[in-house]
N, C-alpha and C. Protein backbone atom coordinates (compact mmCIF):
# COMPACT_ATOMS: atom_id res chain seq x y z
N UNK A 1 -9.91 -12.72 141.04
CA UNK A 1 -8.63 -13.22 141.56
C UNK A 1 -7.54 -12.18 141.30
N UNK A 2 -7.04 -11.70 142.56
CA UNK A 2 -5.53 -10.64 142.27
C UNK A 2 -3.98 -12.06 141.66
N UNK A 3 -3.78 -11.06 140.76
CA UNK A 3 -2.47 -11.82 140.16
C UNK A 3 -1.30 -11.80 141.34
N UNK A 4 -0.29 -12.44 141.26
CA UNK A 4 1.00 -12.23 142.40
C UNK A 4 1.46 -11.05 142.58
N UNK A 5 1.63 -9.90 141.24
CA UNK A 5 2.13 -8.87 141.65
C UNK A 5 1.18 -8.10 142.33
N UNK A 6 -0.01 -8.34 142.37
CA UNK A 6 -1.06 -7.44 142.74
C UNK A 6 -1.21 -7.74 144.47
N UNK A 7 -1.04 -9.41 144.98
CA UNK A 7 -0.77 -9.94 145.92
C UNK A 7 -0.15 -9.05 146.69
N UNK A 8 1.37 -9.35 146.20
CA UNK A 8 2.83 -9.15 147.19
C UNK A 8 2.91 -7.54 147.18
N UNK A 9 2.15 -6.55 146.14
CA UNK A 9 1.67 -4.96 146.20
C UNK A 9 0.55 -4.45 147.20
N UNK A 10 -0.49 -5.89 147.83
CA UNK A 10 -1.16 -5.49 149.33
C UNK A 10 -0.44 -5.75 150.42
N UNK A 11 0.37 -6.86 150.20
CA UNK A 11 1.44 -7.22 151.40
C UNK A 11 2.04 -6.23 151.88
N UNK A 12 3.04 -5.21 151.03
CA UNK A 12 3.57 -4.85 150.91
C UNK A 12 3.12 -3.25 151.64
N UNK A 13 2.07 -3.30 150.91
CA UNK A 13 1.29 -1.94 151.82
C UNK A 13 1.03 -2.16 153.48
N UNK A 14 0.47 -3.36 153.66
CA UNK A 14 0.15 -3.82 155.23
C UNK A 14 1.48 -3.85 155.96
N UNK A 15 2.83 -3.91 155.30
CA UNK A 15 3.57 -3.86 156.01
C UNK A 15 4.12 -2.34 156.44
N UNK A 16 4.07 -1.85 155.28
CA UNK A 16 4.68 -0.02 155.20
C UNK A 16 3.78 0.21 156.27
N UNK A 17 2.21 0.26 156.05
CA UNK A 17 1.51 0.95 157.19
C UNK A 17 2.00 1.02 158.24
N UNK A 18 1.69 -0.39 158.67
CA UNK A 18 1.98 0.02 159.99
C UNK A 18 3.21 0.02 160.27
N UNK A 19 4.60 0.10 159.63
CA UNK A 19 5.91 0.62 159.97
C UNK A 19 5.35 2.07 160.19
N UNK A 20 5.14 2.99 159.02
CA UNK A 20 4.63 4.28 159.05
C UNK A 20 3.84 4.87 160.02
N UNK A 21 3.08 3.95 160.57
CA UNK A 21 2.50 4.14 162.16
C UNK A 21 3.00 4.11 163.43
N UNK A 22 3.83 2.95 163.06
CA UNK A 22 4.31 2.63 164.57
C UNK A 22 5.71 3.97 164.13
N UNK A 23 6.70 4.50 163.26
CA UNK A 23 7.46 5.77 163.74
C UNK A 23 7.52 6.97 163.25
N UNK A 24 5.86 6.85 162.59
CA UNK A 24 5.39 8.59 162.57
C UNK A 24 4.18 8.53 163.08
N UNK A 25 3.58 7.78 163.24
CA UNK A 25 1.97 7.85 163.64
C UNK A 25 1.24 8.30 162.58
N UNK A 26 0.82 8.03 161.28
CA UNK A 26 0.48 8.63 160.56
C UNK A 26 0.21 7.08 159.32
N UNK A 27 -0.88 7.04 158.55
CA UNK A 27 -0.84 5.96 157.28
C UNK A 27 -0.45 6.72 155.92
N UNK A 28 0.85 6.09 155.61
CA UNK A 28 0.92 6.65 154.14
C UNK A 28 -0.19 6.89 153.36
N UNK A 29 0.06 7.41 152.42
CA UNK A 29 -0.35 7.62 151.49
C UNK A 29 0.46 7.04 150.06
N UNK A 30 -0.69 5.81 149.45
CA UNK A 30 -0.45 5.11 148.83
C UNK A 30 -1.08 5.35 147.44
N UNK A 31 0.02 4.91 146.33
CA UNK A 31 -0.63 4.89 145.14
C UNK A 31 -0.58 3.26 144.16
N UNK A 32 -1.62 2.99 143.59
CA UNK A 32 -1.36 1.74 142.91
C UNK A 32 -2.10 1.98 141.15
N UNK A 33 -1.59 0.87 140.64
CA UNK A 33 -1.74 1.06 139.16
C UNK A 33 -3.22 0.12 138.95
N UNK A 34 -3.07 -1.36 139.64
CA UNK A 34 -4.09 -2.06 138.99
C UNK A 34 -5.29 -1.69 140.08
N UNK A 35 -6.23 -1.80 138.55
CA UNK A 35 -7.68 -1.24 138.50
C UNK A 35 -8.43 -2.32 140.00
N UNK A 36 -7.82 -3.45 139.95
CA UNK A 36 -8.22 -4.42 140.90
C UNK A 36 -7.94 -3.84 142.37
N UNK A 37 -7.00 -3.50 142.26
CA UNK A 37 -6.91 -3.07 143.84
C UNK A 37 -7.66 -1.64 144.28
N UNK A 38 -8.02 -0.99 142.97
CA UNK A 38 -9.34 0.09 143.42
C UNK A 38 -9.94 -0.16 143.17
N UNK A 39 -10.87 -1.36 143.88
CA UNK A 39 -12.34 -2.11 143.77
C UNK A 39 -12.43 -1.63 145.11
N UNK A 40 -13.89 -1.44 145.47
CA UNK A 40 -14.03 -1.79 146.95
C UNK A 40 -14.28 -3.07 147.41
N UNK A 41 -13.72 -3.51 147.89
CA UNK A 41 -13.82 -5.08 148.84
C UNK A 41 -14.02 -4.68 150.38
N UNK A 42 -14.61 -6.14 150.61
CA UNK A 42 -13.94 -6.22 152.04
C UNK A 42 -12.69 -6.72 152.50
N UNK A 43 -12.39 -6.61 153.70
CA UNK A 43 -11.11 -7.28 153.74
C UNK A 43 -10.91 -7.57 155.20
N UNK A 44 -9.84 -8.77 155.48
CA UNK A 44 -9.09 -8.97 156.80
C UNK A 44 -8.00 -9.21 156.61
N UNK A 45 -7.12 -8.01 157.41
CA UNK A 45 -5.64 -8.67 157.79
C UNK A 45 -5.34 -9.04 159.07
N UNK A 46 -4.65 -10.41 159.13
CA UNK A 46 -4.32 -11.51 160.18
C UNK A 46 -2.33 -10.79 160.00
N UNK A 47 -2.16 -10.82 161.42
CA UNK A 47 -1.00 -10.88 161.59
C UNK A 47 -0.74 -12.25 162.58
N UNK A 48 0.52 -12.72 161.80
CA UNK A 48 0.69 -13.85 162.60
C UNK A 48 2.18 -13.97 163.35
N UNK A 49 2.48 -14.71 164.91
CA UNK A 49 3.90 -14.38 164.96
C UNK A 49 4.17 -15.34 165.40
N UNK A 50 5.26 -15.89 165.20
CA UNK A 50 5.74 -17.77 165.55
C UNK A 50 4.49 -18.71 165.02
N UNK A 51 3.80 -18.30 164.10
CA UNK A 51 2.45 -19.25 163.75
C UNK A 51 1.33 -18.93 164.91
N UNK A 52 1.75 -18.66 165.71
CA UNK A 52 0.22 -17.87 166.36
C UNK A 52 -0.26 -16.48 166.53
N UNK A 53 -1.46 -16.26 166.31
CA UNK A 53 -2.46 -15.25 165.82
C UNK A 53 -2.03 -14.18 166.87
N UNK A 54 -1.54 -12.80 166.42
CA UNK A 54 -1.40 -11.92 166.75
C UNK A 54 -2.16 -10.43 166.61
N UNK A 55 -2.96 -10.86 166.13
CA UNK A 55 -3.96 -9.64 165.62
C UNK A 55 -4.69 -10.10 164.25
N UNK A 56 -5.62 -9.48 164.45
CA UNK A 56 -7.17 -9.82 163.15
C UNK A 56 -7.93 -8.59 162.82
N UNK A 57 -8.30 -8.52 162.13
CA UNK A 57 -9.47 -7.14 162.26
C UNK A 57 -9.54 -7.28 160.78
N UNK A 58 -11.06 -6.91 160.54
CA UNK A 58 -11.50 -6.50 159.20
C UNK A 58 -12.77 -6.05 158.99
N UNK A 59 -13.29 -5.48 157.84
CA UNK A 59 -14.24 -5.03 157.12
C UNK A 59 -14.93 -5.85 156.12
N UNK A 60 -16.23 -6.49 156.76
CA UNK A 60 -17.03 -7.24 155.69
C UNK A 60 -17.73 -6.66 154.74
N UNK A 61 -17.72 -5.50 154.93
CA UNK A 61 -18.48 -4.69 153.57
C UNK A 61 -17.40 -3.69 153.05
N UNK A 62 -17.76 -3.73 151.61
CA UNK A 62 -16.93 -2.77 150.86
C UNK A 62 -17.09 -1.64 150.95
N UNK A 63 -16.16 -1.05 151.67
CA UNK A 63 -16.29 0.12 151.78
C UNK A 63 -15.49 1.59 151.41
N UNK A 64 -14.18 1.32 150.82
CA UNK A 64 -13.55 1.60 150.31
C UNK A 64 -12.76 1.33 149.34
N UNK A 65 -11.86 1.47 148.67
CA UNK A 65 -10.63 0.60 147.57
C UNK A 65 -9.96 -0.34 148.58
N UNK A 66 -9.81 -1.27 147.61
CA UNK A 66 -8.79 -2.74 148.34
C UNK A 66 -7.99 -2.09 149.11
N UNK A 67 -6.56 -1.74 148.15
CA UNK A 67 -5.27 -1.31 148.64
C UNK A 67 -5.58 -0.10 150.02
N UNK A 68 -6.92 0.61 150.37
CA UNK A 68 -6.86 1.29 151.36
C UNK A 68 -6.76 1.29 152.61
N UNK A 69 -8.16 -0.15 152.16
CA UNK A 69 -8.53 -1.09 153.03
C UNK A 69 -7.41 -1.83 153.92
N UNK A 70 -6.71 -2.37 153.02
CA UNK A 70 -5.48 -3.21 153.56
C UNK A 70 -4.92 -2.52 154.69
N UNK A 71 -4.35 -1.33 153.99
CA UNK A 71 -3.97 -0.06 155.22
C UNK A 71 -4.27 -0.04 156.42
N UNK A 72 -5.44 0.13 156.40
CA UNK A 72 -6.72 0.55 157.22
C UNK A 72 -6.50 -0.92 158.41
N UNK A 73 -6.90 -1.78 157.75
CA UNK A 73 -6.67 -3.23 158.75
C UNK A 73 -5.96 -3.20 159.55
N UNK A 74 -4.67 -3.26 158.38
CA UNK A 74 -2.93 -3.74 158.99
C UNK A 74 -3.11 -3.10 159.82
N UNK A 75 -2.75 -1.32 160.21
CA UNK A 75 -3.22 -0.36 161.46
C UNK A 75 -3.77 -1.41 162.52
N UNK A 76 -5.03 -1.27 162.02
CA UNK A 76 -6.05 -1.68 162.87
C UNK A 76 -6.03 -3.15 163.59
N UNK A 77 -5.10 -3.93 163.03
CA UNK A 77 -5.05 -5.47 163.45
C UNK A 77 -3.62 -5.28 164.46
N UNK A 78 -2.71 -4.16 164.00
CA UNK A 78 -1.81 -4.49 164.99
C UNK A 78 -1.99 -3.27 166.03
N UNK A 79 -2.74 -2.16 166.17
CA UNK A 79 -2.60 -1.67 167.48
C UNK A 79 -4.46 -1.67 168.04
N UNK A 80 -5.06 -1.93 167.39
CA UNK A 80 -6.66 -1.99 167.96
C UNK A 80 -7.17 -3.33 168.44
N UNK A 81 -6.62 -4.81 168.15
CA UNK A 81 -7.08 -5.56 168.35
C UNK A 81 -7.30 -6.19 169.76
N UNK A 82 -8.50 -5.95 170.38
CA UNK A 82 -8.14 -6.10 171.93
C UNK A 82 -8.42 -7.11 172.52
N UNK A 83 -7.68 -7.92 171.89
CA UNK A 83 -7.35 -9.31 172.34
C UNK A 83 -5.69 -9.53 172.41
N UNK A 84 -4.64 -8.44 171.83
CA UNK A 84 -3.38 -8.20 172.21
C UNK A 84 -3.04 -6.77 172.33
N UNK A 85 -1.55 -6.42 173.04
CA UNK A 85 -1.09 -5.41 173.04
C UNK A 85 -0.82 -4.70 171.85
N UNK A 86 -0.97 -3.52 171.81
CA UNK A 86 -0.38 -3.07 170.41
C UNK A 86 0.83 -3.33 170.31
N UNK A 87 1.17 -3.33 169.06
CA UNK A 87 2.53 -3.94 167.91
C UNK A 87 3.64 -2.98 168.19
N UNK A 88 4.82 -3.57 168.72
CA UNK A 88 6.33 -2.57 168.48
C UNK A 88 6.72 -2.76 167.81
N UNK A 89 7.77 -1.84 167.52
CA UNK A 89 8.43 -2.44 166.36
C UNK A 89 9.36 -3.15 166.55
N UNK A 90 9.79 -3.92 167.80
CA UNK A 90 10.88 -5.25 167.73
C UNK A 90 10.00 -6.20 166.89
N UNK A 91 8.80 -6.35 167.25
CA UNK A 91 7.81 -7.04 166.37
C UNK A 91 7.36 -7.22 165.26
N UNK A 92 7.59 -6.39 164.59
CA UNK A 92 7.01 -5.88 163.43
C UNK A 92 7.64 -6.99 162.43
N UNK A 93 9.44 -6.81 162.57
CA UNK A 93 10.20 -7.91 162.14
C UNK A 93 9.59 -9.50 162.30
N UNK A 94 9.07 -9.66 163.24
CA UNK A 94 8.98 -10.97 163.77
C UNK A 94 7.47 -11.91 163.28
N UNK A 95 6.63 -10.48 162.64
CA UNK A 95 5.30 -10.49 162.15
C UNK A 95 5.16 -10.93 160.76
N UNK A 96 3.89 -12.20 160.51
CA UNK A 96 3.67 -12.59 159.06
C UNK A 96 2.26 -12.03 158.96
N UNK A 97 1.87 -11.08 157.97
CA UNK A 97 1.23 -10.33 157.58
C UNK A 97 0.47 -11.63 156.26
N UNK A 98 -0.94 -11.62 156.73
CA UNK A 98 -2.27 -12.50 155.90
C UNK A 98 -3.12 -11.45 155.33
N UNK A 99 -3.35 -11.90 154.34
CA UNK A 99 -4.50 -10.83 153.82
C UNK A 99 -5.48 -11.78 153.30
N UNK A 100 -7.24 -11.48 153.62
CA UNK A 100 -8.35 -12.36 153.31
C UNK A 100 -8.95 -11.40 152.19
N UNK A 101 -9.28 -11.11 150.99
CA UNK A 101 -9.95 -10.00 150.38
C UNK A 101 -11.44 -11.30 150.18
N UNK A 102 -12.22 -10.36 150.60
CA UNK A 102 -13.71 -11.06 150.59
C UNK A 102 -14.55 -10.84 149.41
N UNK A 103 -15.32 -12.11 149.19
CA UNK A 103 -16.90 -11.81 148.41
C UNK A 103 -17.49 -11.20 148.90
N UNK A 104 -18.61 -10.66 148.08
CA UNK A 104 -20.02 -10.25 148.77
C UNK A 104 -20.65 -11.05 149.53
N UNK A 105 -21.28 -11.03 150.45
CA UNK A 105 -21.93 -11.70 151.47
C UNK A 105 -23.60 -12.14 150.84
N UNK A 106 -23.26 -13.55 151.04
CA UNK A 106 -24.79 -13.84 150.86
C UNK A 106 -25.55 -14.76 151.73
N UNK A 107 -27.09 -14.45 151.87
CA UNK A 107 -27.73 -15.07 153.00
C UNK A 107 -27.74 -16.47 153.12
N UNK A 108 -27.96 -17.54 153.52
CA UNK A 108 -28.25 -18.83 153.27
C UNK A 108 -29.36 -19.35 153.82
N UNK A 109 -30.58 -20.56 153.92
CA UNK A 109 -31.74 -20.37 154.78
C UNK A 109 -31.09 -21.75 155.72
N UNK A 110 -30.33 -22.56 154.84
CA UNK A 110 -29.90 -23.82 155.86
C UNK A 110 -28.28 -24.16 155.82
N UNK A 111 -28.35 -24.03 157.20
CA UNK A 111 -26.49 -23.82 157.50
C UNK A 111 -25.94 -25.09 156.88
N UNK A 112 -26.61 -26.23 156.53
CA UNK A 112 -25.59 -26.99 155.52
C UNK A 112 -25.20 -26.84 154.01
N UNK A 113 -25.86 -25.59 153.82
CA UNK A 113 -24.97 -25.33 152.51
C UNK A 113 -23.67 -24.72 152.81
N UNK A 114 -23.21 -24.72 153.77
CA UNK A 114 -21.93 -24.30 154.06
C UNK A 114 -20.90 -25.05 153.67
N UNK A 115 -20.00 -24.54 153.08
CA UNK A 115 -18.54 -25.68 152.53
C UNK A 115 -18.07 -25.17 153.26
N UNK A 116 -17.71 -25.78 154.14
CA UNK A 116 -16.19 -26.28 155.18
C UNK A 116 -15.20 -25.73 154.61
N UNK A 117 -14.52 -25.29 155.06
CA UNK A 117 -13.04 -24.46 154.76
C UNK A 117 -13.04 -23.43 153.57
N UNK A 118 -14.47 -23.27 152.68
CA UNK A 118 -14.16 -22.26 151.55
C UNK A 118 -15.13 -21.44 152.19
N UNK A 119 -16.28 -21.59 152.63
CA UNK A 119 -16.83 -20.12 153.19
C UNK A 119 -16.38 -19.84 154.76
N UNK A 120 -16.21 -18.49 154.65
CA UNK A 120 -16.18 -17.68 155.45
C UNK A 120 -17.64 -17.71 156.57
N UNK A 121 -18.09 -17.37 157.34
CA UNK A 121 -19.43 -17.53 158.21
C UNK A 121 -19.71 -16.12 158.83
N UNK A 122 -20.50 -15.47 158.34
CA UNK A 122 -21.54 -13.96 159.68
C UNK A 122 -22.86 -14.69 160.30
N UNK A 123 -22.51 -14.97 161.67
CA UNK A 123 -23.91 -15.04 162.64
C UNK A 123 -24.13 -14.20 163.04
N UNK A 124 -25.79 -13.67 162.61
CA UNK A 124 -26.54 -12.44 163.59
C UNK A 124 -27.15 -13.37 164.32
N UNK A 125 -27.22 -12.94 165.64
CA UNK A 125 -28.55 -13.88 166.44
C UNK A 125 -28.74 -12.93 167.60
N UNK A 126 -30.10 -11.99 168.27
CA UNK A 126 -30.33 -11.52 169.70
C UNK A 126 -29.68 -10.07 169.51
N UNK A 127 -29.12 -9.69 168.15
CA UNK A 127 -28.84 -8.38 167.64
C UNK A 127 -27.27 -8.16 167.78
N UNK A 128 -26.80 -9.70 167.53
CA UNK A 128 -24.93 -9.43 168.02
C UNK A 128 -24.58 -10.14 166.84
N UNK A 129 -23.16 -10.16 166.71
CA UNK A 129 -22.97 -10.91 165.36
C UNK A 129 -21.22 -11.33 166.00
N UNK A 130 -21.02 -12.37 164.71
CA UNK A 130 -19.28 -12.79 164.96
C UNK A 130 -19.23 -13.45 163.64
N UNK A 131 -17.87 -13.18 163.19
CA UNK A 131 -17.17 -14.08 161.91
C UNK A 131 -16.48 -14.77 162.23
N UNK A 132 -16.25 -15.94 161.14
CA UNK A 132 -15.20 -16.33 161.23
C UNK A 132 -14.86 -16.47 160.18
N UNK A 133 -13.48 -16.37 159.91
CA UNK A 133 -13.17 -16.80 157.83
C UNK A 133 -12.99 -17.87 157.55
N UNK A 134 -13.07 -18.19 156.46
CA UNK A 134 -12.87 -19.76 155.77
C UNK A 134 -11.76 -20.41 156.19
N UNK A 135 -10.56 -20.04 156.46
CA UNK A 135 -9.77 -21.03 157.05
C UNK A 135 -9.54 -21.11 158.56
N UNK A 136 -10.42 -20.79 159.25
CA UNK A 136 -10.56 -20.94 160.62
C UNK A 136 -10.62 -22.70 160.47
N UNK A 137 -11.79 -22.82 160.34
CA UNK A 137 -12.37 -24.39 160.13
C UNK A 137 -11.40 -25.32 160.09
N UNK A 138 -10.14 -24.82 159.04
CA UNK A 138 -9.20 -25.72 158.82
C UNK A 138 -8.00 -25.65 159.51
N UNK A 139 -7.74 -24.57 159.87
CA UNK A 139 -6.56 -24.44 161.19
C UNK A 139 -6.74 -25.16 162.73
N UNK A 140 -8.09 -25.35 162.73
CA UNK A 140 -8.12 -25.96 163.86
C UNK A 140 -8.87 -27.35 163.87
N UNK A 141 -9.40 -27.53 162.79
CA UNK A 141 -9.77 -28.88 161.88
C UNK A 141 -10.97 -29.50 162.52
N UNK A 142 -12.04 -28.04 162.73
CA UNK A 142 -13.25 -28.21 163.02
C UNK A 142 -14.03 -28.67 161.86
N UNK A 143 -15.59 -29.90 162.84
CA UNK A 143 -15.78 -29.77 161.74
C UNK A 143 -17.03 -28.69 161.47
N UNK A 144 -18.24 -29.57 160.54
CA UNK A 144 -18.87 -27.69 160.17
C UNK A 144 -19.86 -27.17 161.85
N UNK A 145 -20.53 -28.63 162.69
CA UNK A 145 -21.16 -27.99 163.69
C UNK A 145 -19.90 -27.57 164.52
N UNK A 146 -18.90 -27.74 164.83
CA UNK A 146 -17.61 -27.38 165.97
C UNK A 146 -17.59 -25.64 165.26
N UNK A 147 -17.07 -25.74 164.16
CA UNK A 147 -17.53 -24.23 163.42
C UNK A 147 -18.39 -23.44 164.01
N UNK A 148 -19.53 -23.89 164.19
CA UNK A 148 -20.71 -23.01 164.31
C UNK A 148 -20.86 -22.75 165.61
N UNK A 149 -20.58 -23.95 166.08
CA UNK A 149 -20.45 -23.59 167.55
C UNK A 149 -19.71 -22.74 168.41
N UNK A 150 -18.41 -23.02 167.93
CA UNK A 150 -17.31 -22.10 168.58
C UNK A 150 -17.81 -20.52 167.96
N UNK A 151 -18.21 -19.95 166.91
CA UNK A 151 -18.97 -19.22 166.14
C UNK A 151 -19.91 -18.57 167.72
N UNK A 152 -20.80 -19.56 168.05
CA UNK A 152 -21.71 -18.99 168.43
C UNK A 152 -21.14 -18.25 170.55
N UNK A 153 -19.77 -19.16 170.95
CA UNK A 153 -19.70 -19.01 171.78
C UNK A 153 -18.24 -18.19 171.96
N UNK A 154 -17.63 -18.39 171.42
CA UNK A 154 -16.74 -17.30 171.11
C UNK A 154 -16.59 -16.19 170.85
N UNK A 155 -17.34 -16.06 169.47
CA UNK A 155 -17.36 -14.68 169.26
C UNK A 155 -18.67 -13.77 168.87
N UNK A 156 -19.90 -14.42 169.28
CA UNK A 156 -21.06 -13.66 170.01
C UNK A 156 -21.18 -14.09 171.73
N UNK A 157 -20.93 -14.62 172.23
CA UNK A 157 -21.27 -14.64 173.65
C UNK A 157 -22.35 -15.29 173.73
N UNK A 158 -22.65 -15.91 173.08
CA UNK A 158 -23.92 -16.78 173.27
C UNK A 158 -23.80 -18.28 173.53
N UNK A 159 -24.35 -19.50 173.74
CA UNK A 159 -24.87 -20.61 173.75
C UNK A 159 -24.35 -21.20 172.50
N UNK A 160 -23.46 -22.15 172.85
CA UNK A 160 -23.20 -22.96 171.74
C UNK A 160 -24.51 -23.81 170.82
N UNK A 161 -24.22 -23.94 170.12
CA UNK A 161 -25.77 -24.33 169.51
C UNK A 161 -26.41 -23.09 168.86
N UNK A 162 -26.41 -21.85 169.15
CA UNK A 162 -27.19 -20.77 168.74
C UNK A 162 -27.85 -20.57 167.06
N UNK A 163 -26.81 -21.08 166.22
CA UNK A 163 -27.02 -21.15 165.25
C UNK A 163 -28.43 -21.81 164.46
N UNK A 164 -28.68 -23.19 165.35
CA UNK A 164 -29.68 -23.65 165.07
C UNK A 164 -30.85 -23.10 165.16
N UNK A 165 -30.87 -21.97 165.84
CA UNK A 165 -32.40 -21.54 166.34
C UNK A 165 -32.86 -20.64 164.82
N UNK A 166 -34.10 -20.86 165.06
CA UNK A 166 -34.88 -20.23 163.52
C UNK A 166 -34.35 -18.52 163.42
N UNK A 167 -34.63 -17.82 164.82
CA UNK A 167 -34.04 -16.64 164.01
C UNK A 167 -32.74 -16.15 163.93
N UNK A 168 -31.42 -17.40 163.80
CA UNK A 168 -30.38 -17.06 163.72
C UNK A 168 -29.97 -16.91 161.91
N UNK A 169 -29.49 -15.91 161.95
CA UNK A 169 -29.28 -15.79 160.19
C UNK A 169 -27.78 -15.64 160.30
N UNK A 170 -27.67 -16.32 159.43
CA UNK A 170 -26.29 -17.07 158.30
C UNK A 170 -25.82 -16.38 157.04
N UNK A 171 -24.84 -15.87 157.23
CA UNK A 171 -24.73 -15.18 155.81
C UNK A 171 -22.79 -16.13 155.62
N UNK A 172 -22.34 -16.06 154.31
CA UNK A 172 -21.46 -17.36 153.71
C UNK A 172 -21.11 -16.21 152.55
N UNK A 173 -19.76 -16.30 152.66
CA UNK A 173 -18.65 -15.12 151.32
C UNK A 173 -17.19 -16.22 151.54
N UNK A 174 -16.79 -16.04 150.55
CA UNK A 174 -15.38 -16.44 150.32
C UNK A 174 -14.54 -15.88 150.68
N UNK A 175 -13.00 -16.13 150.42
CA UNK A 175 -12.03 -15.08 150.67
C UNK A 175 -10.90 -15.94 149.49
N UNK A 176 -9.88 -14.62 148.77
CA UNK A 176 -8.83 -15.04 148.15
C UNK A 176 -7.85 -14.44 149.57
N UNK A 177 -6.95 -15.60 150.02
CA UNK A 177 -6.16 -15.32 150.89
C UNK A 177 -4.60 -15.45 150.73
N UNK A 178 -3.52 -15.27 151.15
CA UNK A 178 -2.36 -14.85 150.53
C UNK A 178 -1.59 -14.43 152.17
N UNK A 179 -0.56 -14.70 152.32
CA UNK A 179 0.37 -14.38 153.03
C UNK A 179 2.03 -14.12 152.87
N UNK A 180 2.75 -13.46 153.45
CA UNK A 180 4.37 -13.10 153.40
C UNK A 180 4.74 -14.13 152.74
N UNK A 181 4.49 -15.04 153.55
CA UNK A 181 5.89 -16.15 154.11
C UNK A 181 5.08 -17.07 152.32
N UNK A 182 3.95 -16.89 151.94
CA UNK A 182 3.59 -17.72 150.71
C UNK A 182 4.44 -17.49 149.52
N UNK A 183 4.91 -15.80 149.42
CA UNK A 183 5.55 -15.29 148.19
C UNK A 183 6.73 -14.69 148.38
């Protein structure tokens, strides 16, 4: 678990970034003290604007330090996400910056060990995959098959239902999540 200052010190980076992007084109270069934020995690940053989803993007495997990561997202959630335009900066102001820092990912053999709103979800099925994070479920107050489903048709392109089939594999990680507007 990151403490508050350690929190509002990733926030804080996701926001510089991509200021630093959007009017130099370029990601700072960042330094931090706690040992926690040079872990490698995974991570997702959600930008949100009027309460609806403006960009997402993340890294389920650790692949770098937290605080890099964050960087790396923020960038990446507000000008790569191609499901919106990239981010101006009239926007930028108008943007609430989420951060998900993830568990390790682990397999499961039967999708009802899934807890509803605390795990996160990876479906592989037919060699494609899609996430969704733990508070998906609860923002839209699915329950765990509506989850899986929208899972399977949303964001693999497949057949709702997909999940059920024997060679669909399930993998279930947490997230400590944190936003602007929280601190």
């Amino acid at each position: 678990m990151l403490n508050q200052e350690e929190r509002k010190e990733l926030l804080k980076i996701a926001r510089e970034a991509v200021r630093s992007f959007l009017l130099k084109g370029e990601i700072p270069q960042f330094e931090v003290s706690s040992e926690k934020l040079k872990e490698k995690r995974g991570v997702f940053v959600t930008l949100k604007k009027d309460g609806y989803l403006r960009g997402c993007l993340g890294s389920l495997q650790p692949i770098m330090p937290l605080y890099q990561a964050v960087a790396k997202m923020a960038i990446s959630s507000a000008f790569e996400d191609p499901r919106f335009p990239p981010l101006n900066l009239e926007e930028l102001e108008k943007v609430n910056f989420e951060i998900s820092v993830l568990s390790p990912l682990k397999r499961i053999k039967n999708w009802q060990e899934i807890k509803l709103g605390q795990d996160g979800v990876l479906l592989i099925k037919n060699g494609r995959s899609g996430v969704f994070l733990p508070q998906v479920a609860k923002e839209f107050n699915w329950t765990l098959e509506e989850f899986l489903d929208h899972l399977c048709q949303e964001k693999i392109g497949l057949p709702r239902e997909c999940w059920r089939e024997e060679d669909a594999q399930i993998y279930v990680f947490s997230a400590e999540v944190f936003a602007e507007k929280e601190i």
